[in-house]
C-alpha atoms as a PDB file:
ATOM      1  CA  UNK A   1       5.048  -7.973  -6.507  1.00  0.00           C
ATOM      2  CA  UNK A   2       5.539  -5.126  -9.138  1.00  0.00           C
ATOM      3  CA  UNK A   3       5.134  -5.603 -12.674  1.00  0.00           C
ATOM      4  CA  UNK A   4       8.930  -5.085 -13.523  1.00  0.00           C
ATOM      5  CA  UNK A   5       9.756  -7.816 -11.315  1.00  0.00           C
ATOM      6  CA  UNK A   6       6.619 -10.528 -12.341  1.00  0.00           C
ATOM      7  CA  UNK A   7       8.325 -10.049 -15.959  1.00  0.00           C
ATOM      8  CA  UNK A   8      12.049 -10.545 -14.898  1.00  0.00           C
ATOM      9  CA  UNK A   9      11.134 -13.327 -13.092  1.00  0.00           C
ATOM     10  CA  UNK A  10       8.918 -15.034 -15.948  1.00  0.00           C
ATOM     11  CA  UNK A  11      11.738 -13.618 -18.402  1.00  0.00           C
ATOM     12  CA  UNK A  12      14.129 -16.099 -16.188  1.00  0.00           C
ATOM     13  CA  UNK A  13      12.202 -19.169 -15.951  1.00  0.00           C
ATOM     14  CA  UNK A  14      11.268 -19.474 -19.787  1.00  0.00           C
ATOM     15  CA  UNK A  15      15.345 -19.010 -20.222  1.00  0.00           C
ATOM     16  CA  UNK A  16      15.539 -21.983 -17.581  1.00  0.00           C
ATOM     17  CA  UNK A  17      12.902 -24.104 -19.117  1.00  0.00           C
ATOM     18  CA  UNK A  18      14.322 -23.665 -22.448  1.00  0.00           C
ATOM     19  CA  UNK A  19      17.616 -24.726 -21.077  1.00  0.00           C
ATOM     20  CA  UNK A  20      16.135 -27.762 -19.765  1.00  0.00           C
ATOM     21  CA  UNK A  21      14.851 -28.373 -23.241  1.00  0.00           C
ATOM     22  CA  UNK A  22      17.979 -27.921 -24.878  1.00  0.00           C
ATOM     23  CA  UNK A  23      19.660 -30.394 -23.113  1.00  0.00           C
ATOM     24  CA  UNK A  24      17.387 -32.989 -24.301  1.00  0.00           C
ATOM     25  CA  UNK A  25      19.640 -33.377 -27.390  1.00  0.00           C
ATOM     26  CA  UNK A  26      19.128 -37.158 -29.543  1.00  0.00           C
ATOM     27  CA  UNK A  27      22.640 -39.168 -29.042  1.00  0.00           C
ATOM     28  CA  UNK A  28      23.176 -41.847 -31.422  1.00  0.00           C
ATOM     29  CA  UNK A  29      24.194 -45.506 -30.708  1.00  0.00           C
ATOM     30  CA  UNK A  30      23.833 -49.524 -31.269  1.00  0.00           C
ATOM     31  CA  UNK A  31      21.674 -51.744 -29.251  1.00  0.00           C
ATOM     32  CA  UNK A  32      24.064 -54.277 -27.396  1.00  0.00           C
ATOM     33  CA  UNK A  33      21.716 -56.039 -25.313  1.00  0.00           C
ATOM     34  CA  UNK A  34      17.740 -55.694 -24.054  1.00  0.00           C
ATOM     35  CA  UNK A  35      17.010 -57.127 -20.573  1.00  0.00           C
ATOM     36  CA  UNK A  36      13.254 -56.616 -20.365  1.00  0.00           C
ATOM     37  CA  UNK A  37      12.614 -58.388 -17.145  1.00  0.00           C
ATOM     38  CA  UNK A  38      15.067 -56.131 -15.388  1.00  0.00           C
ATOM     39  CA  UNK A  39      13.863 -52.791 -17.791  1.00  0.00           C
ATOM     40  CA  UNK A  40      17.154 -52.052 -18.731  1.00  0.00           C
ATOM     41  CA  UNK A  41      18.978 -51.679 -22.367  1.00  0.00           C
ATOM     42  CA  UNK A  42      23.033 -51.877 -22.938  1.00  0.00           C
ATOM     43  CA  UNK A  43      23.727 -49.219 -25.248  1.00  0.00           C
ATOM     44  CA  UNK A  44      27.137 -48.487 -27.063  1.00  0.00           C
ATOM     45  CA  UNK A  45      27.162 -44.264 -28.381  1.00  0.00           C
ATOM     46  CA  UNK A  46      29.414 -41.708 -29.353  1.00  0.00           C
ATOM     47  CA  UNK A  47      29.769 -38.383 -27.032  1.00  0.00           C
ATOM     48  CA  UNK A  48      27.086 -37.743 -24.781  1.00  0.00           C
ATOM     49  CA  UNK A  49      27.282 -33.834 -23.950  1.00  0.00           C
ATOM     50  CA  UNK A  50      23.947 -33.557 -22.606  1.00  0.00           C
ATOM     51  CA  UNK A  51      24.776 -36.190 -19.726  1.00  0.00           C
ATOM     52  CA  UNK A  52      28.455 -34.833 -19.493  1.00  0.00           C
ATOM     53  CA  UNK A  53      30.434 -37.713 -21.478  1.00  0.00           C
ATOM     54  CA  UNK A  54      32.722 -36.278 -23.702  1.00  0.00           C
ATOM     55  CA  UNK A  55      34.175 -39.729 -24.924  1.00  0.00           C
ATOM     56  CA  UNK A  56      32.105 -42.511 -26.390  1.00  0.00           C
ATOM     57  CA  UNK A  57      31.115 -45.292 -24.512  1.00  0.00           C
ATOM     58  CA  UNK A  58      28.893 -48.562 -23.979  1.00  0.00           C
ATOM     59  CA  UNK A  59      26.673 -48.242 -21.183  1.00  0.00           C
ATOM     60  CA  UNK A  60      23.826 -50.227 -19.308  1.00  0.00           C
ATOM     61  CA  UNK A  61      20.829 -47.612 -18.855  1.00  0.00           C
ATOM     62  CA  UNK A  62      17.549 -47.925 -17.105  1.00  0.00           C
ATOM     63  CA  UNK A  63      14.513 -47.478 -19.250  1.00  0.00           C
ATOM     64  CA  UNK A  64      11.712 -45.283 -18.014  1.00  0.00           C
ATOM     65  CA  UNK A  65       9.081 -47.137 -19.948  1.00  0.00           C
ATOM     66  CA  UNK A  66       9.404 -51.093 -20.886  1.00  0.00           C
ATOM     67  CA  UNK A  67       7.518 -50.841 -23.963  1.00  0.00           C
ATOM     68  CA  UNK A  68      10.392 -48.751 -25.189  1.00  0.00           C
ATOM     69  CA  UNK A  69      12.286 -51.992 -25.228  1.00  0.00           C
ATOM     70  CA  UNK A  70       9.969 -53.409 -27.793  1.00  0.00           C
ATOM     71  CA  UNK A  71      10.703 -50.482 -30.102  1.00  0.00           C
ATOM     72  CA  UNK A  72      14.382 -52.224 -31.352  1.00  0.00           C
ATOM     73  CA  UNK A  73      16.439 -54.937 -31.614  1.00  0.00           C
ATOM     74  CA  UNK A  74      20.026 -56.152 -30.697  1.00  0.00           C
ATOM     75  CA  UNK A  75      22.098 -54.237 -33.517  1.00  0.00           C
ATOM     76  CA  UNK A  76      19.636 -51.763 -34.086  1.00  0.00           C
ATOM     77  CA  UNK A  77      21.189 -47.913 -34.863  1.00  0.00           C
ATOM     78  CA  UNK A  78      19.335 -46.001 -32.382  1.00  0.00           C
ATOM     79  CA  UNK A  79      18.815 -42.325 -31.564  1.00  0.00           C
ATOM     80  CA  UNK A  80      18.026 -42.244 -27.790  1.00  0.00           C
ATOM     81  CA  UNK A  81      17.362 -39.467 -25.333  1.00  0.00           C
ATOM     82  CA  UNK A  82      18.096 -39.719 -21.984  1.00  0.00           C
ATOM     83  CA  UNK A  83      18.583 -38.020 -18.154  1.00  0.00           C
ATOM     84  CA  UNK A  84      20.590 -38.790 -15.396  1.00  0.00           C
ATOM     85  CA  UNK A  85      19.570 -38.779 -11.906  1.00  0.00           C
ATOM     86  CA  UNK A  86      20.659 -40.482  -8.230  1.00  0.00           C
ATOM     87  CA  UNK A  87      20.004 -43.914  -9.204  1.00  0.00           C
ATOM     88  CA  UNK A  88      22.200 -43.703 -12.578  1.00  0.00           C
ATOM     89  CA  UNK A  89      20.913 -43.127 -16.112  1.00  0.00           C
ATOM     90  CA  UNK A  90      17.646 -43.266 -17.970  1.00  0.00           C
ATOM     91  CA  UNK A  91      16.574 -43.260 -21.310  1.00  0.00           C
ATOM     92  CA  UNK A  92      13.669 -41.566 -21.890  1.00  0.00           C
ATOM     93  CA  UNK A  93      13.053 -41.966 -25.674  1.00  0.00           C
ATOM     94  CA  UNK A  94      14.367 -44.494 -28.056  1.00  0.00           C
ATOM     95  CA  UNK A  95      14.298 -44.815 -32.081  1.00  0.00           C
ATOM     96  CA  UNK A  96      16.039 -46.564 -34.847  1.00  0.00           C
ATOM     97  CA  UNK A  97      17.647 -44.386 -36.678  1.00  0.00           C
ATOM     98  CA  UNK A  98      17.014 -43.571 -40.065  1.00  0.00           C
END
């Protein structure tokens, strides 16, 4: 491969990956319910653009890590990231909000 096209083609994958990155944007909600034995958290939120809900919402989400759950409360303010995939939605990271 030619040098012009090793750099156009690195030049397009850090554009991708930074997209990817982008989309990881905090969405804030309240803690509705915790189900640890099941690993899954009932969250109410606002817009969601970077899973493709324009209106708010409360949804049940998967958690990718239990101990997450241990992180808040029932009506805890929360900042939580998450991803969507074939089996539904996961959150990925969880805070309270401050």
């Amino acid at each position: 491969m030619n040098k012009t096209i090793r750099v156009a083609a690195a030049t397009m994958l850090a554009l991708a990956l930074g997209s990817a990155f982008a989309q990881a944007a905090p969405i804030s909600g309240e803690v509705k319910k915790i189900d640890e034995s099941a690993g899954k958290i009932t969250l109410k939120h606002g817009p969601a653009k970077s899973l493709g809900m324009d209106e708010p919402m409360t949804m049940v989400y998967r958690v990718k890590d239990v101990g997450l759950l241990k992180q808040v409360k029932v009506g805890d303010k929360v900042q939580f990231e998450a991803e969507g995939g074939d089996a539904g939605y996961t959150v990925t990271k969880i805070q309270k909000a401050r």
